[in-house]
C-alpha atoms as a PDB file:
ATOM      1  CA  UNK A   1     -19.698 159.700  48.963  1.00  0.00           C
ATOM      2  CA  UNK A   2     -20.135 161.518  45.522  1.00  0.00           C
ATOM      3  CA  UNK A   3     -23.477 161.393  43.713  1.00  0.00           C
ATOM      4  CA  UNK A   4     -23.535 159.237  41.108  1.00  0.00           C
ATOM      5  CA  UNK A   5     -25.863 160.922  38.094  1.00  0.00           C
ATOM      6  CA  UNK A   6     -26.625 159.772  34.439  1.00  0.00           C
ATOM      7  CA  UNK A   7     -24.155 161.697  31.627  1.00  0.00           C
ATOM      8  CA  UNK A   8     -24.461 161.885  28.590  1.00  0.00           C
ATOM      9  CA  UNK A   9     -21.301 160.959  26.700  1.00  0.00           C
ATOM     10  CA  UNK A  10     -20.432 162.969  23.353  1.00  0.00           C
ATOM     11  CA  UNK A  11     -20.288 159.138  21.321  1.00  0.00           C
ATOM     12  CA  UNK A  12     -23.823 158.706  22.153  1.00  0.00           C
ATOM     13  CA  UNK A  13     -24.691 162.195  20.070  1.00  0.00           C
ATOM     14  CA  UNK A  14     -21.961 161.430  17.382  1.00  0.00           C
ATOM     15  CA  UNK A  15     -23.290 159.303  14.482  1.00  0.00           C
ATOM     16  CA  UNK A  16     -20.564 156.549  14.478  1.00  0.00           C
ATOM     17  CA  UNK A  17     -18.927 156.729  11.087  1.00  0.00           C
ATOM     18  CA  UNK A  18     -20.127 153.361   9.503  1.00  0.00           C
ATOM     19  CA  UNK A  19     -24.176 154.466   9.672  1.00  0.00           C
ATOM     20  CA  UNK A  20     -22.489 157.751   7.592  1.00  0.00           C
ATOM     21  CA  UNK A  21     -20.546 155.506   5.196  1.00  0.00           C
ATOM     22  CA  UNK A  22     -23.600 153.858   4.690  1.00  0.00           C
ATOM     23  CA  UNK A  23     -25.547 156.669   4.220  1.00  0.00           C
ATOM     24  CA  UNK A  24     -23.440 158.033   1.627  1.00  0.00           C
ATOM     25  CA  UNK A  25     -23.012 154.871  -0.280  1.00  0.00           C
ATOM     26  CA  UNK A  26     -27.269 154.834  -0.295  1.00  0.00           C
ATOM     27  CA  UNK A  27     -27.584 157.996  -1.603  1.00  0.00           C
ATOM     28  CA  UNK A  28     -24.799 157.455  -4.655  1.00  0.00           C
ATOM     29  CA  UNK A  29     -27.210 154.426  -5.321  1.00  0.00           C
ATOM     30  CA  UNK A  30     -30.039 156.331  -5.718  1.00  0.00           C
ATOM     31  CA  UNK A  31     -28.385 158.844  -7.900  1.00  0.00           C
ATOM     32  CA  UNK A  32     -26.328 156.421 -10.101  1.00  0.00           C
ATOM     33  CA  UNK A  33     -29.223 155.206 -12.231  1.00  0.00           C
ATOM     34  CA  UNK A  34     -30.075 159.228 -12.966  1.00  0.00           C
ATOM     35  CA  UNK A  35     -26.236 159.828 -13.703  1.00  0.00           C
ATOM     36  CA  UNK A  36     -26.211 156.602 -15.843  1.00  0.00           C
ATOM     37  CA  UNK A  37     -29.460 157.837 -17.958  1.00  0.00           C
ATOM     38  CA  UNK A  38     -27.593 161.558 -18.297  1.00  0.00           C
ATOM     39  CA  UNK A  39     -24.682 159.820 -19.265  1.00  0.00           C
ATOM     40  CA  UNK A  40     -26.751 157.692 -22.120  1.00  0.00           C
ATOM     41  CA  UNK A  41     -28.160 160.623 -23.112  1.00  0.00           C
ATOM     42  CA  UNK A  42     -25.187 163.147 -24.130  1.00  0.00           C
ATOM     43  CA  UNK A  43     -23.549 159.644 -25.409  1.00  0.00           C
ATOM     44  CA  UNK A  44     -26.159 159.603 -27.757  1.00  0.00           C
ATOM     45  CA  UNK A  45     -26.592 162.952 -29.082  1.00  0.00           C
ATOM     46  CA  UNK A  46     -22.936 162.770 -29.651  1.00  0.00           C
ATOM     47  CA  UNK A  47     -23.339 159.826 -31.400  1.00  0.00           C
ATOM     48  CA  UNK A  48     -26.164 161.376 -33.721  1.00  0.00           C
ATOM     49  CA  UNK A  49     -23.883 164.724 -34.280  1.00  0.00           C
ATOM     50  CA  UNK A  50     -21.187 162.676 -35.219  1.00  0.00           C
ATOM     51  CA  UNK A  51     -23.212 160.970 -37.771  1.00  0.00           C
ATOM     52  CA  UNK A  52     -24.152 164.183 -39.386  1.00  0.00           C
ATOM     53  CA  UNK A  53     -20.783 165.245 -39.237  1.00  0.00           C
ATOM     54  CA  UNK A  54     -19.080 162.542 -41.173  1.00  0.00           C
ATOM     55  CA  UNK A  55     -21.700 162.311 -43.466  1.00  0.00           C
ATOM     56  CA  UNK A  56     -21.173 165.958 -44.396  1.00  0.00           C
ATOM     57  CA  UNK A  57     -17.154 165.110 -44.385  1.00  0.00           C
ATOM     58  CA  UNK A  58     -17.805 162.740 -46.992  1.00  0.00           C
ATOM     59  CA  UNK A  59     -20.152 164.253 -49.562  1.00  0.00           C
ATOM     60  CA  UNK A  60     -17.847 167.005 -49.404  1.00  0.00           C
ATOM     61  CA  UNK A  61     -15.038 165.027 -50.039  1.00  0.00           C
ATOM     62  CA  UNK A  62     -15.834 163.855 -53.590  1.00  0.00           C
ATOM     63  CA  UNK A  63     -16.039 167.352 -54.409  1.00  0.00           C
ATOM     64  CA  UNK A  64     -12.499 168.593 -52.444  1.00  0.00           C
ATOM     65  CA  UNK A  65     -10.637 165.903 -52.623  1.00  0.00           C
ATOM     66  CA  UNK A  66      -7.829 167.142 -55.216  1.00  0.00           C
ATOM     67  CA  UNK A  67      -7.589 170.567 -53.366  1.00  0.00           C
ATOM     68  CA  UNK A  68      -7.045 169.127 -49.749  1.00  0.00           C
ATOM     69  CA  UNK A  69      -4.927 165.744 -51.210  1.00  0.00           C
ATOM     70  CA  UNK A  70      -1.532 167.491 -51.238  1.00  0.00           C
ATOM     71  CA  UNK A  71      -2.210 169.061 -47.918  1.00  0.00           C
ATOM     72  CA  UNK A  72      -3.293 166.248 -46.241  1.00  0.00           C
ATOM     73  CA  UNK A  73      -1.700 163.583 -47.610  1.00  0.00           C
ATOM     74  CA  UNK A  74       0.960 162.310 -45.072  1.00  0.00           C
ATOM     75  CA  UNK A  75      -0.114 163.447 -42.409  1.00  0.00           C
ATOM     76  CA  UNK A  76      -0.333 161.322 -38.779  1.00  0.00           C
ATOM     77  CA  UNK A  77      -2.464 163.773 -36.918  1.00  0.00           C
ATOM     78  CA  UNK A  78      -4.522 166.512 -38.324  1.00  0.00           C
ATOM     79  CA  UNK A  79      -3.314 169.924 -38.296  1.00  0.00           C
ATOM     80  CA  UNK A  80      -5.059 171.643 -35.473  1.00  0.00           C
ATOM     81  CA  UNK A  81      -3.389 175.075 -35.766  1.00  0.00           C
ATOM     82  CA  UNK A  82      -6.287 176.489 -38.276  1.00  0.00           C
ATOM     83  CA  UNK A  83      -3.453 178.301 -40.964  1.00  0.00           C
ATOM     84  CA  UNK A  84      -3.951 175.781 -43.609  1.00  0.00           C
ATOM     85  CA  UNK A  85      -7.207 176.236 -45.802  1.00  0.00           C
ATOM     86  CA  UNK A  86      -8.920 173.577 -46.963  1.00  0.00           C
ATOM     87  CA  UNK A  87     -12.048 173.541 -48.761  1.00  0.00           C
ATOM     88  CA  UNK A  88     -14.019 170.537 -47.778  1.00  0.00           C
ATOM     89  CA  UNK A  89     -17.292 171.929 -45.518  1.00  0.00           C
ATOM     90  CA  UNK A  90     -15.814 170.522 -42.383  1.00  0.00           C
ATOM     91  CA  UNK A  91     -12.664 172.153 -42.175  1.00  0.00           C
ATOM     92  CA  UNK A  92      -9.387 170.090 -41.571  1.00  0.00           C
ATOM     93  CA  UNK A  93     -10.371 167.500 -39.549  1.00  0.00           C
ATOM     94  CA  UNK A  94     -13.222 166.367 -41.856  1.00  0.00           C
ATOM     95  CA  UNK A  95     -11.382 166.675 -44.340  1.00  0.00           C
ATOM     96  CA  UNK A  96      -8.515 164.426 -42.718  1.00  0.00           C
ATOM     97  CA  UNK A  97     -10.978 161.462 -41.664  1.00  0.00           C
ATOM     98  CA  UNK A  98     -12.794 161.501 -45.140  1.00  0.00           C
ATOM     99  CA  UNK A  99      -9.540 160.857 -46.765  1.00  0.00           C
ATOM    100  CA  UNK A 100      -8.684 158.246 -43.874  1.00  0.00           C
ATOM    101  CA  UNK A 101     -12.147 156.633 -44.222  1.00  0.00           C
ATOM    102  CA  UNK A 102     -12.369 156.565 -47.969  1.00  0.00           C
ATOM    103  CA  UNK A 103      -9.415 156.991 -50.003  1.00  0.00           C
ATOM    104  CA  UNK A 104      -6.697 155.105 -47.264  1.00  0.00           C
ATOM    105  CA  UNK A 105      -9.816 153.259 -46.348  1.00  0.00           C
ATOM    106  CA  UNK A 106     -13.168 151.129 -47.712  1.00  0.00           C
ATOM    107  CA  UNK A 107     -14.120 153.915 -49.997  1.00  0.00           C
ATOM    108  CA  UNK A 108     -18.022 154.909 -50.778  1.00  0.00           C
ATOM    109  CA  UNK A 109     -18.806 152.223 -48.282  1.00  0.00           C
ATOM    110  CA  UNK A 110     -17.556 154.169 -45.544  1.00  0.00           C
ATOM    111  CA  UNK A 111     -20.791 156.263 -45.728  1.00  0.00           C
ATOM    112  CA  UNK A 112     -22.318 152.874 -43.229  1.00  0.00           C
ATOM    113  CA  UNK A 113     -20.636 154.101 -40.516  1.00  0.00           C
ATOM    114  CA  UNK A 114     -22.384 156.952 -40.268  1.00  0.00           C
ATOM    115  CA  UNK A 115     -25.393 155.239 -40.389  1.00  0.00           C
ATOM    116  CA  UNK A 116     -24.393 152.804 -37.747  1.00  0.00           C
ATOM    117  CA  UNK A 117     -23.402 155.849 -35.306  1.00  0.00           C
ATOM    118  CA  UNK A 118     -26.931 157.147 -36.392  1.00  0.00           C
ATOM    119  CA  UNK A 119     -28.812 154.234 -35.257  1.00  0.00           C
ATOM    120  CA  UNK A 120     -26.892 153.770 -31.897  1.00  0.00           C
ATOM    121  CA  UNK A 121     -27.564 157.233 -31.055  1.00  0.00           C
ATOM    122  CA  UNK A 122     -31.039 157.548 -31.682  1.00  0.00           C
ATOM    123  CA  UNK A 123     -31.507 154.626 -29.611  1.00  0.00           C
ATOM    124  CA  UNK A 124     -29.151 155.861 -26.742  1.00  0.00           C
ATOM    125  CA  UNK A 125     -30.475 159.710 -26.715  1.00  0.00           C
ATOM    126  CA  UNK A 126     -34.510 158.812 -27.681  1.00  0.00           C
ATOM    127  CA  UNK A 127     -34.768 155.120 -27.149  1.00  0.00           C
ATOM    128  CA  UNK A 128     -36.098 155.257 -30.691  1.00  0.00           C
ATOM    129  CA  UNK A 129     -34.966 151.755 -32.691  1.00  0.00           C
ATOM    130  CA  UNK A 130     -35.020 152.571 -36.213  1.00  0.00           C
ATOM    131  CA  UNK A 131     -33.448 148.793 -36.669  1.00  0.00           C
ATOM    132  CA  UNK A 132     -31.575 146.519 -34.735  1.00  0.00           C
ATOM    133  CA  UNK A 133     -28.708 147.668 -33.551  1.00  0.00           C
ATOM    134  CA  UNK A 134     -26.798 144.191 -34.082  1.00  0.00           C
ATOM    135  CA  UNK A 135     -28.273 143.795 -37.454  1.00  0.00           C
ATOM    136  CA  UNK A 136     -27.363 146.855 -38.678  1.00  0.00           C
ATOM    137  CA  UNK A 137     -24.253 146.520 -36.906  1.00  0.00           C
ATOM    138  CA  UNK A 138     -23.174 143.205 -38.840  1.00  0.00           C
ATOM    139  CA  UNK A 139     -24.503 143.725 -42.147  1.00  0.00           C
ATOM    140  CA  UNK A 140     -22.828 146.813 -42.291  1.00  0.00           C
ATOM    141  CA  UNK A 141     -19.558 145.633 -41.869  1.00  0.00           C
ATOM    142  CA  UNK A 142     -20.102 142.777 -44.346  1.00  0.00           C
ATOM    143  CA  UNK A 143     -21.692 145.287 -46.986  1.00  0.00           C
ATOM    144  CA  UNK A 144     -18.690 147.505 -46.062  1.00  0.00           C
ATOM    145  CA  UNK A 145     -16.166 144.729 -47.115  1.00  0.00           C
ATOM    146  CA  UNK A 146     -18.017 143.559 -50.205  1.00  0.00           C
ATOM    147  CA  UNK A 147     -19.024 146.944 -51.543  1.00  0.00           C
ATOM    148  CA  UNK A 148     -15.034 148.078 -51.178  1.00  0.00           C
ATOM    149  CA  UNK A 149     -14.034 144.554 -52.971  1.00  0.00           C
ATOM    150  CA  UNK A 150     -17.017 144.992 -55.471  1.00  0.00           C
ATOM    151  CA  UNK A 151     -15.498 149.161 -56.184  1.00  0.00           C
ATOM    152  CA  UNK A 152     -11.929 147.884 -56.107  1.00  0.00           C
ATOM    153  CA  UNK A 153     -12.834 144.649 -58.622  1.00  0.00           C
ATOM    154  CA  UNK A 154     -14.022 146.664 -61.375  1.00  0.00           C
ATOM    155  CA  UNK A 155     -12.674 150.039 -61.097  1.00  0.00           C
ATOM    156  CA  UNK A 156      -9.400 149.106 -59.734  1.00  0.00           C
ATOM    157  CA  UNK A 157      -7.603 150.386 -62.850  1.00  0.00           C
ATOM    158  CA  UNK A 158      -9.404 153.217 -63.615  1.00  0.00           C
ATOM    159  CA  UNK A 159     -10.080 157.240 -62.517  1.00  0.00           C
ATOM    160  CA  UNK A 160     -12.765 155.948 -60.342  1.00  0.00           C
ATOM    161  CA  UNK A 161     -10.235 153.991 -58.278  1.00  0.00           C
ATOM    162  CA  UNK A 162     -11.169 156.150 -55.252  1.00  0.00           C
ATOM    163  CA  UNK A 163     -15.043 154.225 -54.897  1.00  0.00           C
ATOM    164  CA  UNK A 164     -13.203 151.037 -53.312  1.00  0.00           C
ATOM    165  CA  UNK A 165     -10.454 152.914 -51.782  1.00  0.00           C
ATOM    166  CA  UNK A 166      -7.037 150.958 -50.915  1.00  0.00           C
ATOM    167  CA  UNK A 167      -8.765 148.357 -49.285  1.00  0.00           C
ATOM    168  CA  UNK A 168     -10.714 147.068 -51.803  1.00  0.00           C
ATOM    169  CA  UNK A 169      -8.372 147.906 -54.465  1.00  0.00           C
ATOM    170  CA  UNK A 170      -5.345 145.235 -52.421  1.00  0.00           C
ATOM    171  CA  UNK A 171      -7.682 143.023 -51.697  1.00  0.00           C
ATOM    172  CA  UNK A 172      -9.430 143.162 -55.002  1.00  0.00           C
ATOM    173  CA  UNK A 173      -5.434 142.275 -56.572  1.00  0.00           C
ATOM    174  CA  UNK A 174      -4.603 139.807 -54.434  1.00  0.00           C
ATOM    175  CA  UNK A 175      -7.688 137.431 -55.056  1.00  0.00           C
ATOM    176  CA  UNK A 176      -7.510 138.028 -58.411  1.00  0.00           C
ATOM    177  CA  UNK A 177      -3.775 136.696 -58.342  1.00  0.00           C
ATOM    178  CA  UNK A 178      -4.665 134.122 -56.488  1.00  0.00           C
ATOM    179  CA  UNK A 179      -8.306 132.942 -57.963  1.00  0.00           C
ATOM    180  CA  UNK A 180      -8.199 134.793 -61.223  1.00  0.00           C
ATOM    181  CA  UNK A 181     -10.827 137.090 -62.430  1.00  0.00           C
ATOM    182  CA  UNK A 182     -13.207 134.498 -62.369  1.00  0.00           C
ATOM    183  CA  UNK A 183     -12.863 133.381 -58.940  1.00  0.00           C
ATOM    184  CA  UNK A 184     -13.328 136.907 -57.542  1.00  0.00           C
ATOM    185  CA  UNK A 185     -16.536 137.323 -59.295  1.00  0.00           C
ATOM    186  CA  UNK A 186     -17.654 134.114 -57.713  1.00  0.00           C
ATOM    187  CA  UNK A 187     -16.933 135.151 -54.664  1.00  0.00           C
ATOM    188  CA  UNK A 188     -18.348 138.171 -55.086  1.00  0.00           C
ATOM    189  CA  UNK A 189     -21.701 136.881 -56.416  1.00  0.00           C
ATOM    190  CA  UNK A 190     -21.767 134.367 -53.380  1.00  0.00           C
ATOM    191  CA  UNK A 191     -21.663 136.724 -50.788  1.00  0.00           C
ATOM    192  CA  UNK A 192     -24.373 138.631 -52.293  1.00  0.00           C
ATOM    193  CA  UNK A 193     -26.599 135.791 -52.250  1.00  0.00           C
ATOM    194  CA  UNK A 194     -25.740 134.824 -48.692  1.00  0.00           C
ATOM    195  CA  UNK A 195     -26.520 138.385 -47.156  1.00  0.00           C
ATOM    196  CA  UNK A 196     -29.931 138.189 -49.514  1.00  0.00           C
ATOM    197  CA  UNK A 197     -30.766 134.489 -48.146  1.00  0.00           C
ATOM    198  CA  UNK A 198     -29.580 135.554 -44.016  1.00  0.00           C
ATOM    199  CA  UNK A 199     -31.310 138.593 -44.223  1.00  0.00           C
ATOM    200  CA  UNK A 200     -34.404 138.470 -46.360  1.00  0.00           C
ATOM    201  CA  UNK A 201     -34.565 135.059 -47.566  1.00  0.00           C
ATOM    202  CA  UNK A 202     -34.817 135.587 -50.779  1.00  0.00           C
ATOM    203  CA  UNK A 203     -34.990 132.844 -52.818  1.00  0.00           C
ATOM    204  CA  UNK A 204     -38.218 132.091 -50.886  1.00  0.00           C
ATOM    205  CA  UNK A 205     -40.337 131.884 -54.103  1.00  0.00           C
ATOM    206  CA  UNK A 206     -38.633 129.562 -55.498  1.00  0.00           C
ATOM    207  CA  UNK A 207     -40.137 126.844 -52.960  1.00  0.00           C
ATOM    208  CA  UNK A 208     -43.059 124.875 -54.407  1.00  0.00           C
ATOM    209  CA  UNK A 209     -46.231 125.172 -52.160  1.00  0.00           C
ATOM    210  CA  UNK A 210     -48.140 122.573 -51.030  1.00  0.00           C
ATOM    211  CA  UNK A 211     -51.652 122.289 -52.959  1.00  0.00           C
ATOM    212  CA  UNK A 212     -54.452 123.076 -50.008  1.00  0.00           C
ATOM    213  CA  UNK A 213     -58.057 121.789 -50.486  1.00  0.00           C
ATOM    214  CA  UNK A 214     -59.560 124.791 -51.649  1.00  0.00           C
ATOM    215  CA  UNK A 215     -57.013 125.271 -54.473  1.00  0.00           C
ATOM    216  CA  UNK A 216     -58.623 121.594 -55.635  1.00  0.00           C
ATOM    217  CA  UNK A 217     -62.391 122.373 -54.785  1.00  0.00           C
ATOM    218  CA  UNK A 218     -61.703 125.954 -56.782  1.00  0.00           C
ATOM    219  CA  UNK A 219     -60.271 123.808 -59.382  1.00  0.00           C
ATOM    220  CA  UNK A 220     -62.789 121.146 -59.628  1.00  0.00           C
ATOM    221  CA  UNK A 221     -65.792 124.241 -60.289  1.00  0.00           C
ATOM    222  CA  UNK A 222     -63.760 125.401 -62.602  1.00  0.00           C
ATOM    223  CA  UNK A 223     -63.600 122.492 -64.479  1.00  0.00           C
ATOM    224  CA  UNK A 224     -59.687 121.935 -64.635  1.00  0.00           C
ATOM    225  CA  UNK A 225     -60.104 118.309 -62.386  1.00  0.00           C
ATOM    226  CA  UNK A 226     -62.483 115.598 -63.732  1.00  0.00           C
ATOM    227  CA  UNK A 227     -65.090 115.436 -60.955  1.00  0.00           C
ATOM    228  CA  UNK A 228     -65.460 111.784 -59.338  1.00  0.00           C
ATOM    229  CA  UNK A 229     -69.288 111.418 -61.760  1.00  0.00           C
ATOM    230  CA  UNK A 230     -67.294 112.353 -64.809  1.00  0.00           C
ATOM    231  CA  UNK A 231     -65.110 110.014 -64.419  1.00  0.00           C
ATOM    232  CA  UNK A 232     -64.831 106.317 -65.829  1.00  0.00           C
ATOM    233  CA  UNK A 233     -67.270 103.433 -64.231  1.00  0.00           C
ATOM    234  CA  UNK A 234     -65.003 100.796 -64.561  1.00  0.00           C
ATOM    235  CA  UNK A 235     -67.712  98.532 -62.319  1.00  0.00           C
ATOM    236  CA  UNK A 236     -71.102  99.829 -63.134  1.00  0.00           C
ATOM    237  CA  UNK A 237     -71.824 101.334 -59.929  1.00  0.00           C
ATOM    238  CA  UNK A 238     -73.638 104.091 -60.741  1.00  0.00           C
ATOM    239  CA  UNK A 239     -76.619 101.792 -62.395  1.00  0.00           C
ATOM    240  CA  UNK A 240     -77.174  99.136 -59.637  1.00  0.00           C
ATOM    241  CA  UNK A 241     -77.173 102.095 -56.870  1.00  0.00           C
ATOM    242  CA  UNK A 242     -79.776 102.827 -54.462  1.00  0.00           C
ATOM    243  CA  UNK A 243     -80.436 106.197 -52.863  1.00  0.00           C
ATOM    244  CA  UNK A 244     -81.066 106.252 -49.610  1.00  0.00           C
ATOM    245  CA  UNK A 245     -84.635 107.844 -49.943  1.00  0.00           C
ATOM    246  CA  UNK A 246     -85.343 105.322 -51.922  1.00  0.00           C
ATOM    247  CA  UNK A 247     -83.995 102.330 -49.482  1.00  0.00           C
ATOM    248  CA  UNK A 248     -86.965 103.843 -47.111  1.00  0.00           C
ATOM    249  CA  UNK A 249     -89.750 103.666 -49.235  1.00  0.00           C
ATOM    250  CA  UNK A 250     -88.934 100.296 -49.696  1.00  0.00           C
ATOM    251  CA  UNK A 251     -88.274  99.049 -46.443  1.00  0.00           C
ATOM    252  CA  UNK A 252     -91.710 100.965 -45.419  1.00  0.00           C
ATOM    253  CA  UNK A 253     -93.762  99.047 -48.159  1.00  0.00           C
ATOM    254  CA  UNK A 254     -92.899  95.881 -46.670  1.00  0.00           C
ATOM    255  CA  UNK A 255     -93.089  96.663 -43.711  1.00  0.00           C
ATOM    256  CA  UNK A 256     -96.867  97.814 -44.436  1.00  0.00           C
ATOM    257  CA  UNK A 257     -97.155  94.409 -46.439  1.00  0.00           C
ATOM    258  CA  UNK A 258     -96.657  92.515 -43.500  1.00  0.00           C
ATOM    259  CA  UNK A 259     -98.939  94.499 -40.950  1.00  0.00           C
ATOM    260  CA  UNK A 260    -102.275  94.993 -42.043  1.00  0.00           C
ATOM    261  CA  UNK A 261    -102.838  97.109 -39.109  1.00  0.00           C
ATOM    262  CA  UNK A 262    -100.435  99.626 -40.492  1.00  0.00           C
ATOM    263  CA  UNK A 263    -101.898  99.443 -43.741  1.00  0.00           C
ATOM    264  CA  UNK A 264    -105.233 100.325 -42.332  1.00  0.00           C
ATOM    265  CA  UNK A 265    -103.647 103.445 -40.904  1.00  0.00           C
ATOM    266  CA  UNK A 266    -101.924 104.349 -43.947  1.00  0.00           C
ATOM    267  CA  UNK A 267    -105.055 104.293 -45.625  1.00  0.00           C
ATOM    268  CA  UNK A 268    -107.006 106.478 -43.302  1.00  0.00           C
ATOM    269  CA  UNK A 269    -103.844 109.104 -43.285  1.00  0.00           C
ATOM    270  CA  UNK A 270    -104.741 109.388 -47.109  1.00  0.00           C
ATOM    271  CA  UNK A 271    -107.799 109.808 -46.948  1.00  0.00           C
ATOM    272  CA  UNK A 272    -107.800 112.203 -44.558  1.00  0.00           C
ATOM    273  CA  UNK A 273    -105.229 114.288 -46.057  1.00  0.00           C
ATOM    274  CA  UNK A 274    -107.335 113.907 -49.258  1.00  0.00           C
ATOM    275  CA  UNK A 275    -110.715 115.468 -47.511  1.00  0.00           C
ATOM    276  CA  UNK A 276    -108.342 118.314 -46.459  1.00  0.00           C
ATOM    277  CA  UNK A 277    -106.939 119.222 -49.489  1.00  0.00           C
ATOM    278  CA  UNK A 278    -110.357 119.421 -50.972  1.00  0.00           C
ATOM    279  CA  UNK A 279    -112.092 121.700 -48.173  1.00  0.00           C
ATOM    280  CA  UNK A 280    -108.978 124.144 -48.960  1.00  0.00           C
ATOM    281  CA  UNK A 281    -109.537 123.945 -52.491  1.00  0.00           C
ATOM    282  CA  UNK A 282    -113.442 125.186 -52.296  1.00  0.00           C
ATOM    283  CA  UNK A 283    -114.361 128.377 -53.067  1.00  0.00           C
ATOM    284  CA  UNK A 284    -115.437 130.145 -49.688  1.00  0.00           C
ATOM    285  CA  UNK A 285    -119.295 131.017 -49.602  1.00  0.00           C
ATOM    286  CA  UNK A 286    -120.586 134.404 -49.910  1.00  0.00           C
ATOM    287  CA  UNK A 287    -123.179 135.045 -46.942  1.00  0.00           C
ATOM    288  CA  UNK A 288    -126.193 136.976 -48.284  1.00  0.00           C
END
């Protein structure tokens, strides 16, 4: 007969491979909400870069424009060989979205979107809110579309064209074909006041406050409001009134009237008070 002994078996010593699949999984866990705060981090410096970047594009654009036109003009996809010289600040591909952005595009009210990328990054990178991101998010799109219609209304057929870009200068023709001059400044004017009223509430002053009480007491001392004993006794109040200090004496004199026992103590109270008042009024003695 063979022994039989306790062994060991090698799946015993082996994690099994679920407990390591599990183990793995927990520790990307752990690390995902690190990797997601890197990630928001870089994402927002981007953003913030980018800002500065196509703000730069655009300043320099209204100063380059009619150098870089004819080589950009046309184009798809920028150039990205490097052999063409252009003069705006940010080389070719600045040069290529500032004409995209504000000539092909909304014109100077393209500069919002760098201020939108501006405000997202700061709050991605710093978790700094200079506004709210929706806010600023939504009225610059709808300051973006009436600036560009406002630009391409009134300089549409001038050499200032280029401040409403072709956006507003199509949409700026087609409404007036379709509404007339007038109509377009309407609009126009409308808007404005909408965006004032949504955003600021503007026309706020124009409400009439309610009067409180101390406006009317303030009033009154001042002399502005008739005070109730200036006014007009239509029923001769005033003259058959009785105070209330008055009402007391009276009621106390009959009462006294009617109880000669009180008016015996009344009488003493006098005098008394009398005696008093002429012991204080002596002259104190001088001891010799």
């Amino acid at each position: 007969m063979t022994k039989q002994t306790n062994k060991l078996k090698d799946n015993d010593l082996k994690p099994s491979g679920k407990r390591s699949r599990r183990r793995k999984k927990s520790v990307k866990r752990a690390a995902s909400p690190e990797r997601m705060i890197k990630i928001r981090k870089i994402s927002g410096f981007f953003l913030i870069l980018l800002s500065f970047y196509l703000l730069f594009a655009f300043i320099s654009y209204f100063f380059t424009w009619w150098i870089d036109y004819d080589k950009i003009a046309g184009l798809a996809m920028p150039d990205l060989s490097g052999n063409v010289e252009i003069s705006n600040w940010t080389g070719f591909i600045g040069a290529y979205l500032s004409n995209l952005f504000i000539k092909d595009g909304f014109g100077v009210s393209s500069f919002l979107f760098s201020l939108i990328l501006f405000v997202a990054g700061m709050k991605l990178a710093l978790d700094i809110r200079l506004f709210s991101f929706s806010k600023t998010l939504i009225y610059s799109l709808v300051f973006i579309f009436w600036l560009s219609l406002f630009f391409g209304f009134f300089f549409r057929d001038t050499s200032l064209a280029i401040m409403g870009g072709v956006f507003g200068y199509e949409i700026s023709s087609w409404s007036e074909g379709v509404l007339g001059w007038v109509g377009t400044a309407i609009i126009l004017i409308f808007i404005f006041l909408c965006v004032l009223i949504i955003a600021f509430n503007l026309p706020g002053f124009f409400t009439i406050k309610k009067r409180s009480n101390r406006d009317t007491e303030d009033e009154e001392n001042n002399g502005n409001i008739l005070k109730p004993a200036d006014r007009e006794d239509k029923y001769n109040t005033v003259e058959f009134s009785v105070s209330e200090d008055e009402g007391l004496n009276d009621s106390e004199e009959n009462e006294t009237e009617d109880n000669p026992e009180k008016q015996d103590i009344k009488s003493k109270t006098t005098e008394a008070s009398r005696k008093m008042q002429k012991s204080r009024n002596r002259k104190p003695e001088i001891l010799s």
